[in-house]
N, C-alpha and C. Protein backbone atom coordinates (compact mmCIF):
# COMPACT_ATOMS: atom_id res chain seq x y z
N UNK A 1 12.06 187.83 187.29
CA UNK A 1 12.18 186.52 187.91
C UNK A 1 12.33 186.73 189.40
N UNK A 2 11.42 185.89 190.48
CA UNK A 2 11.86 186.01 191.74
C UNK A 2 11.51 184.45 192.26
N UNK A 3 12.09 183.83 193.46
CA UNK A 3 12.11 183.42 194.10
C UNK A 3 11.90 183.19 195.85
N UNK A 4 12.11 182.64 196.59
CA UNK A 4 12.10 182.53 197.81
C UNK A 4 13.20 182.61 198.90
N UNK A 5 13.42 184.03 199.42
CA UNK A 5 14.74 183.89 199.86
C UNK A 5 15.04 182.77 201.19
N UNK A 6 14.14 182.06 201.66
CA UNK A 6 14.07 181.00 202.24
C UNK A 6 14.59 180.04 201.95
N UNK A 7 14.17 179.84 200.41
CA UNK A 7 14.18 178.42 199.82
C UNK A 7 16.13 178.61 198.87
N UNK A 8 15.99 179.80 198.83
CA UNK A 8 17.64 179.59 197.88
C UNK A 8 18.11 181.08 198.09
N UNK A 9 19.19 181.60 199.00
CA UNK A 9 19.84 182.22 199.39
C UNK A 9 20.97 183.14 198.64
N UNK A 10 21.35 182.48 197.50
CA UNK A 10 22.40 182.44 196.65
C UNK A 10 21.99 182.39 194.89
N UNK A 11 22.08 182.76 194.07
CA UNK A 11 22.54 182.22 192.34
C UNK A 11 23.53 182.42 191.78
N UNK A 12 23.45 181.88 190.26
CA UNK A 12 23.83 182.01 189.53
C UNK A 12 22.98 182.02 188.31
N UNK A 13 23.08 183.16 187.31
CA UNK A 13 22.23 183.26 185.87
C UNK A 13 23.09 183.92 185.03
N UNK A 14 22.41 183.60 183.52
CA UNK A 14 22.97 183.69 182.66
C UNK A 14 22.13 184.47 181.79
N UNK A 15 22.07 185.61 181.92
CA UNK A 15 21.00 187.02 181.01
C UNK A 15 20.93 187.22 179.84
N UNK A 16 19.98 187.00 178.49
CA UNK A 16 20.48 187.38 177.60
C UNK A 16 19.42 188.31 177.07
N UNK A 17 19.89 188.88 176.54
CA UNK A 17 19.03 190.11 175.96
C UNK A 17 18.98 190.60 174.42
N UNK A 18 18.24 190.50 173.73
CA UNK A 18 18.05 189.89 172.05
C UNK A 18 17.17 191.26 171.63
N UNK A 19 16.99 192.02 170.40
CA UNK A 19 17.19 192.65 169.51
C UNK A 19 16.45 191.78 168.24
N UNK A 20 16.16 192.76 167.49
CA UNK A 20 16.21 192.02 166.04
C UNK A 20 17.43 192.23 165.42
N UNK A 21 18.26 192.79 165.79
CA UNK A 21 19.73 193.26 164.92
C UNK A 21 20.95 192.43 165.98
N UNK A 22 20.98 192.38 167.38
CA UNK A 22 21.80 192.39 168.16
C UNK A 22 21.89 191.59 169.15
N UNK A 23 22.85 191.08 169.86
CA UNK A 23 22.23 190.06 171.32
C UNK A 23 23.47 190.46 172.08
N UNK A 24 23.22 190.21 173.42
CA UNK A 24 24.04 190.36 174.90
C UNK A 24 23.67 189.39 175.70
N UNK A 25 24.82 189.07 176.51
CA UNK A 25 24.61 187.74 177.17
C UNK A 25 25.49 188.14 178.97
N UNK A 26 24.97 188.31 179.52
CA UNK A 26 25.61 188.39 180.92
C UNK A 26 25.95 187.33 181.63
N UNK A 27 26.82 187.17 182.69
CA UNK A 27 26.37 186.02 183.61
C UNK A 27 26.82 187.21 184.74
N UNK A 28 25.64 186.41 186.27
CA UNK A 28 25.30 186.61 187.04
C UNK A 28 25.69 186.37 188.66
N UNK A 29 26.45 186.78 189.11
CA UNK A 29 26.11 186.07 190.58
C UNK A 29 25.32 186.84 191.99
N UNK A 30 24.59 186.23 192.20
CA UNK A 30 24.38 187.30 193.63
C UNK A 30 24.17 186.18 194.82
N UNK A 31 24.62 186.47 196.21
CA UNK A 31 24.02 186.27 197.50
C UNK A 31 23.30 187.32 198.49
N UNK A 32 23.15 187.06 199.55
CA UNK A 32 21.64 187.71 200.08
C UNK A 32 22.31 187.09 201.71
N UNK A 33 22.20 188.21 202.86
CA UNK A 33 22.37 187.89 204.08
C UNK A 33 21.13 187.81 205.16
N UNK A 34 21.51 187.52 206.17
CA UNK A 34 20.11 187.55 207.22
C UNK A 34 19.67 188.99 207.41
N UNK A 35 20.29 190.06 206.56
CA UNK A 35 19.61 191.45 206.93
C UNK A 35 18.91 191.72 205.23
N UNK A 36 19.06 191.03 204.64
CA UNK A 36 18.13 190.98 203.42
C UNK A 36 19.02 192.15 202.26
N UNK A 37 20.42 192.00 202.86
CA UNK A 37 21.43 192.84 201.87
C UNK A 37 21.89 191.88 200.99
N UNK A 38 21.70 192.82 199.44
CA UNK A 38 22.13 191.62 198.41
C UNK A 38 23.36 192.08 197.53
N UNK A 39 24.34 190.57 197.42
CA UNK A 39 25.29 191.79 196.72
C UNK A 39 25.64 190.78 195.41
N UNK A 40 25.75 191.54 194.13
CA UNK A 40 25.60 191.15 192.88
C UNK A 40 26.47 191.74 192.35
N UNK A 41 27.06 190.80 191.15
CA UNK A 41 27.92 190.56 190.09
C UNK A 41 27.44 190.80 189.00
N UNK A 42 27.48 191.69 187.93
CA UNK A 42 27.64 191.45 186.84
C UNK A 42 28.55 191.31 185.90
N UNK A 43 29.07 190.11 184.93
CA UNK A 43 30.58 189.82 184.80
C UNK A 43 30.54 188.71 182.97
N UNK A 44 31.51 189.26 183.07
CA UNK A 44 31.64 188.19 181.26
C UNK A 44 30.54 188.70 180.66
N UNK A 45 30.65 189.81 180.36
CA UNK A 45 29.41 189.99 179.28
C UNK A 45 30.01 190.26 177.76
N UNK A 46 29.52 190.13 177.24
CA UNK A 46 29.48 190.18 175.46
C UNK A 46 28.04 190.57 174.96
N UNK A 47 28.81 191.83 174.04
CA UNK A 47 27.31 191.60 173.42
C UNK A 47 28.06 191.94 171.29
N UNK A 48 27.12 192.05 171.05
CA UNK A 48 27.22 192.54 169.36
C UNK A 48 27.42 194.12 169.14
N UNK A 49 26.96 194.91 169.52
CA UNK A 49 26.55 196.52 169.54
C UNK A 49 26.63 196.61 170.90
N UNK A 50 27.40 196.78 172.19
CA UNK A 50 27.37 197.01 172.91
C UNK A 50 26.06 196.97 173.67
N UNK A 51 26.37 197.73 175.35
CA UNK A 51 25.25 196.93 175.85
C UNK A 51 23.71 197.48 175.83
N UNK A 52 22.94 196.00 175.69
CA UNK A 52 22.10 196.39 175.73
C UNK A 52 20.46 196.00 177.27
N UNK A 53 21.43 196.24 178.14
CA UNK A 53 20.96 196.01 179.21
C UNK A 53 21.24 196.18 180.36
N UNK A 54 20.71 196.04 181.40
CA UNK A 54 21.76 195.70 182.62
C UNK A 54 20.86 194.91 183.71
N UNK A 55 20.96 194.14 184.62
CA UNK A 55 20.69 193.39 185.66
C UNK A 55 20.81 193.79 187.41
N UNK A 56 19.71 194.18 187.64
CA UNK A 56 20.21 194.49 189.35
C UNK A 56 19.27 193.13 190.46
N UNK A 57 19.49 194.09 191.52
CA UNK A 57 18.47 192.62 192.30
C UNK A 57 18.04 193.05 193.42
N UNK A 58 16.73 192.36 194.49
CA UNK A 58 16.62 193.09 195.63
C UNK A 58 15.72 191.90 196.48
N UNK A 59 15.85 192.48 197.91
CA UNK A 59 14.79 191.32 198.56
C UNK A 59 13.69 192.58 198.92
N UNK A 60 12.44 191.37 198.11
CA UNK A 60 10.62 192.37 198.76
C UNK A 60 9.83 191.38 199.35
N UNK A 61 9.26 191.23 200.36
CA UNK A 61 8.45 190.38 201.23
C UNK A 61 8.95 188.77 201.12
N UNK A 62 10.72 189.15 201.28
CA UNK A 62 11.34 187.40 201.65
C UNK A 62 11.33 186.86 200.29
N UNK A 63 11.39 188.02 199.58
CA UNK A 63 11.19 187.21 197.80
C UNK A 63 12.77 188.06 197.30
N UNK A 64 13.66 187.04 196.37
CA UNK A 64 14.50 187.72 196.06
C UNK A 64 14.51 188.11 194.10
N UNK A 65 14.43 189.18 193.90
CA UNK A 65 13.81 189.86 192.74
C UNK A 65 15.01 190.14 191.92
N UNK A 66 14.80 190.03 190.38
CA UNK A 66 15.79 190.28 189.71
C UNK A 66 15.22 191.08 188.86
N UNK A 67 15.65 192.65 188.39
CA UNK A 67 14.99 193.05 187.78
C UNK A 67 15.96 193.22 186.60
N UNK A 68 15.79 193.34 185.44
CA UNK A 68 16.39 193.98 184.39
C UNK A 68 16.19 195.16 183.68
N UNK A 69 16.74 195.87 183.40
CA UNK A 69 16.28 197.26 182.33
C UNK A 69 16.96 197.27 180.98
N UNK A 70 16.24 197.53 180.36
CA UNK A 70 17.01 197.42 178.95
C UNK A 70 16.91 198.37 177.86
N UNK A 71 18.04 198.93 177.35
CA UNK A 71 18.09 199.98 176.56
C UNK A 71 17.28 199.87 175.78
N UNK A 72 16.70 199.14 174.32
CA UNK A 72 15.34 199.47 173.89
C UNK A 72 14.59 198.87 174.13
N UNK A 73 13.75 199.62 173.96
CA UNK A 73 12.10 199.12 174.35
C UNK A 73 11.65 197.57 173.93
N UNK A 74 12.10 197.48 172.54
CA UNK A 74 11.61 196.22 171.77
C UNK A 74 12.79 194.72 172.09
N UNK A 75 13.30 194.48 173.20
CA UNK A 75 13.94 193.95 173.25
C UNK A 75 13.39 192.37 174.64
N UNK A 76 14.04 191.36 173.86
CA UNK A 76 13.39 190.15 174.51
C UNK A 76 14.49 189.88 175.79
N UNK A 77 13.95 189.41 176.96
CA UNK A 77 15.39 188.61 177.63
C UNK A 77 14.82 187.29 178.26
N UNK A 78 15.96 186.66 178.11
CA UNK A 78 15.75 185.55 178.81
C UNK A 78 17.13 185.01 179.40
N UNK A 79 16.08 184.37 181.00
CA UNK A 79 17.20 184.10 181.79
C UNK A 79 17.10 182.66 182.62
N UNK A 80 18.32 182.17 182.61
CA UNK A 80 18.59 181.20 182.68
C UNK A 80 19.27 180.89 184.38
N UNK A 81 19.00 180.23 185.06
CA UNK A 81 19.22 180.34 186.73
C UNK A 81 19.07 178.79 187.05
N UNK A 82 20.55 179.14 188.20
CA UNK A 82 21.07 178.10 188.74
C UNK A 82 20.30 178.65 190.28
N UNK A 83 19.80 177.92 191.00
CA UNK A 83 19.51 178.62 192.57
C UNK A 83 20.35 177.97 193.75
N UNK A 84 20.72 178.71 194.54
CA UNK A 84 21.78 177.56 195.43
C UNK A 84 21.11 178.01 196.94
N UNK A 85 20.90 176.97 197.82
CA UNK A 85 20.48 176.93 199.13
C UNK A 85 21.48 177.82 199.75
């Protein structure tokens, strides 16, 4: 997921990351300064089988990027975002 670091400076999301056996659910915060340094939260997480993911973030050409990695391969996520000016 990315956005416009122009257009929204700030979030909040809610990560979840699904299994056929298992699910994890993160929530998110990050902001972003005029030098394009971003600093992020990952917090309240739960999962079933421990985790199965994790969430980082970055600014690339004024775009602010959320990437995820996730321990197996076969695993769905979906994320849910608040954007704040």
């Amino acid at each position: 997921m990315s956005w416009a670091k122009a257009s929204y400076g700030s979030a909040k999301l809610i990560v979840k990351f699904a299994t056929a056996t298992h699910t994890q659910v993160s929530e998110v915060v990050l902001s972003t300064d005029s030098s394009n340094n971003v600093a992020i939260t990952e917090y309240a997480t739960v999962g079933t089988n421990g985790d199965l993911g994790t969430v980082t973030a970055s600014v690339v050409s004024g775009n602010i990027g959320i990437e995820v990695n996730t321990v197996n391969t076969n695993t769905t996520v979906t994320v849910l975002a608040t954007l704040i000016k």
